[in-house]
Protein backbone atom coordinates (compact mmCIF):
# COMPACT_ATOMS: atom_id res chain seq x y z
CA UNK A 1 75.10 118.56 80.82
CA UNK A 2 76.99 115.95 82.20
CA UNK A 3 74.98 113.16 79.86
CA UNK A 4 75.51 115.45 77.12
CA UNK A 5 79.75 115.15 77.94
CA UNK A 6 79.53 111.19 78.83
CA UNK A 7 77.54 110.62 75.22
CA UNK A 8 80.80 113.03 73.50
CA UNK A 9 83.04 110.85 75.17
CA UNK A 10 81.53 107.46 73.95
CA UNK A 11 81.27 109.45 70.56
CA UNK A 12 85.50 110.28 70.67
CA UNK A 13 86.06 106.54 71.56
CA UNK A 14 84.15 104.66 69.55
CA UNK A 15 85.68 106.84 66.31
CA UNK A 16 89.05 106.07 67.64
CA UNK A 17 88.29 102.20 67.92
CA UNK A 18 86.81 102.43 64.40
CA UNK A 19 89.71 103.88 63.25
CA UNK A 20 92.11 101.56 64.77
CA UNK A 21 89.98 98.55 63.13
CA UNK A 22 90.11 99.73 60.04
CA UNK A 23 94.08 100.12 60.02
CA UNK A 24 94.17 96.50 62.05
CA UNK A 25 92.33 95.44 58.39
CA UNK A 26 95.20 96.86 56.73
CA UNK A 27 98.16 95.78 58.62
CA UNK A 28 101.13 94.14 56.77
CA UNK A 29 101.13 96.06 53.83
CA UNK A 30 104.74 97.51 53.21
CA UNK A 31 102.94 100.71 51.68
CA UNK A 32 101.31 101.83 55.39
CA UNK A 33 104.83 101.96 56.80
CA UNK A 34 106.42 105.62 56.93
CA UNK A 35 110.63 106.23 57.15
CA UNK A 36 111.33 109.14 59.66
CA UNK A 37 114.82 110.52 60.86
CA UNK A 38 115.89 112.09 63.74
CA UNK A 39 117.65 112.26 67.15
CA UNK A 40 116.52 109.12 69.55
CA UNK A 41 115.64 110.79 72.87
CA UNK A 42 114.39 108.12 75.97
CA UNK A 43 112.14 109.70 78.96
CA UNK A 44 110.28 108.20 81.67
CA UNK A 45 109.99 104.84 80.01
CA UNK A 46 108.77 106.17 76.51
CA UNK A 47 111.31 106.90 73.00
CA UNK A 48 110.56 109.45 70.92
CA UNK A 49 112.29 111.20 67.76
CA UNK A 50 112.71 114.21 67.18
CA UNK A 51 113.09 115.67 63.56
CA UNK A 52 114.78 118.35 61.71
CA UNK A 53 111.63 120.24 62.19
CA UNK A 54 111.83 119.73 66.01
CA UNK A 55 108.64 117.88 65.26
CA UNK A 56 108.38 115.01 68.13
CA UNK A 57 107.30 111.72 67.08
CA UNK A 58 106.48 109.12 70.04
CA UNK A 59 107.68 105.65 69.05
CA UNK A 60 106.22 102.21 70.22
CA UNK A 61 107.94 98.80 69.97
CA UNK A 62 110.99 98.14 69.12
CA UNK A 63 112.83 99.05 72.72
CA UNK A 64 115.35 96.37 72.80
CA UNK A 65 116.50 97.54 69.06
CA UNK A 66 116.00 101.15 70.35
CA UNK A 67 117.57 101.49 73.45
CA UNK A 68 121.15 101.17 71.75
CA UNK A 69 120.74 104.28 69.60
CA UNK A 70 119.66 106.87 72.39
CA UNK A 71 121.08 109.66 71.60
CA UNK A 72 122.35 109.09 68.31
CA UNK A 73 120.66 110.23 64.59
CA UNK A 74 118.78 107.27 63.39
CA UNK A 75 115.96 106.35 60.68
CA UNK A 76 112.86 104.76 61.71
CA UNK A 77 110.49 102.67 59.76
CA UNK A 78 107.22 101.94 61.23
CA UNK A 79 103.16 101.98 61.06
CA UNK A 80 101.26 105.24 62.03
CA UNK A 81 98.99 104.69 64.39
CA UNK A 82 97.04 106.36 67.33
CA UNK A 83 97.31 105.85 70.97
CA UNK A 84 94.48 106.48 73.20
CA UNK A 85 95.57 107.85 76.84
CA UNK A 86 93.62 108.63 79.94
CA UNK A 87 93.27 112.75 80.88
CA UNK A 88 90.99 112.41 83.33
CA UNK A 89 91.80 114.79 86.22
CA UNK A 90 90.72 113.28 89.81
CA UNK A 91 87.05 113.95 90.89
CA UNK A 92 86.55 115.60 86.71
CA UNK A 93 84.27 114.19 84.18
CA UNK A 94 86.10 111.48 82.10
CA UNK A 95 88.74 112.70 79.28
CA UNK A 96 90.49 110.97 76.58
CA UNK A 97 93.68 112.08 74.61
CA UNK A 98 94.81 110.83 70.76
CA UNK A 99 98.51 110.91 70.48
CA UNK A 100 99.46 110.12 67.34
CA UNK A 101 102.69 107.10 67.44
CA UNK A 102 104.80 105.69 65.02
CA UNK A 103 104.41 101.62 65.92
CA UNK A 104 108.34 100.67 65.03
CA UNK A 105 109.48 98.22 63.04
CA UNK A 106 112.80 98.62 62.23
CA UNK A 107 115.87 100.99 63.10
CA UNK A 108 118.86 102.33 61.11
CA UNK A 109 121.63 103.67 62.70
CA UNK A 110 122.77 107.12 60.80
CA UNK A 111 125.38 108.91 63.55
CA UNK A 112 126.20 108.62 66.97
CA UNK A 113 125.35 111.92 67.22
CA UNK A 114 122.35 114.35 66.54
CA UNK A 115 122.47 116.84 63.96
CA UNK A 116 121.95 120.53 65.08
CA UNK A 117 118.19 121.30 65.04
CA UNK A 118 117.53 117.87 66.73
């Protein structure tokens, strides 16, 4: 059983690293970039924005042009992407989690404050 989890694992990866090749093939191109807006929130190190669907996007890059907006309604511009993270609990078979980010690459300032709903 435990093979059988280890070989799933190595499976999930190995997708994920496939993945993230094929979009490092494709970097550059102005058409792969996606506009959000939102309210700029900052938490234990990492930005996220969250839309007027209360639909949280984590953000990557971009901190020293980010960390004057907390707070405030902005527009993003930036590359989806995927972030791998660690899950696995201590002593517990090895775990993996995709978290989808938005890798930024620039910011617009909109308000210095959030709209309601974000």
């Amino acid at each position: 059983m435990r093979k059988i989890l280890m070989l799933t694992l190595v499976l999930m990866v190995s997708a994920v690293w496939l993945q993230a090749q094929d979009a490092a093939k494709t970097s550059g191109k102005t058409s792969d970039l996606e506009t959000i807006e939102g309210c700029l929130q900052h938490s234990a190190g990492q930005y996220t924005l969250i839309d007027s669907t209360n639909t949280i996007h984590h953000l990557v890059g971009g901190g020293a042009r980010l960390s004057h907006h907390i707070g405030h309604q902005v527009e993003i511009t930036g590359k989806p992407g995927v972030r791998t993270l660690d899950a696995t609990p201590q002593g517990g078979a090895s775990a993996a989690v995709v978290q989808p980010i938005i890798e930024v690459k620039s910011v617009k300032h909109i308000a210095e404050t959030c709209t309601s709903g974000n």
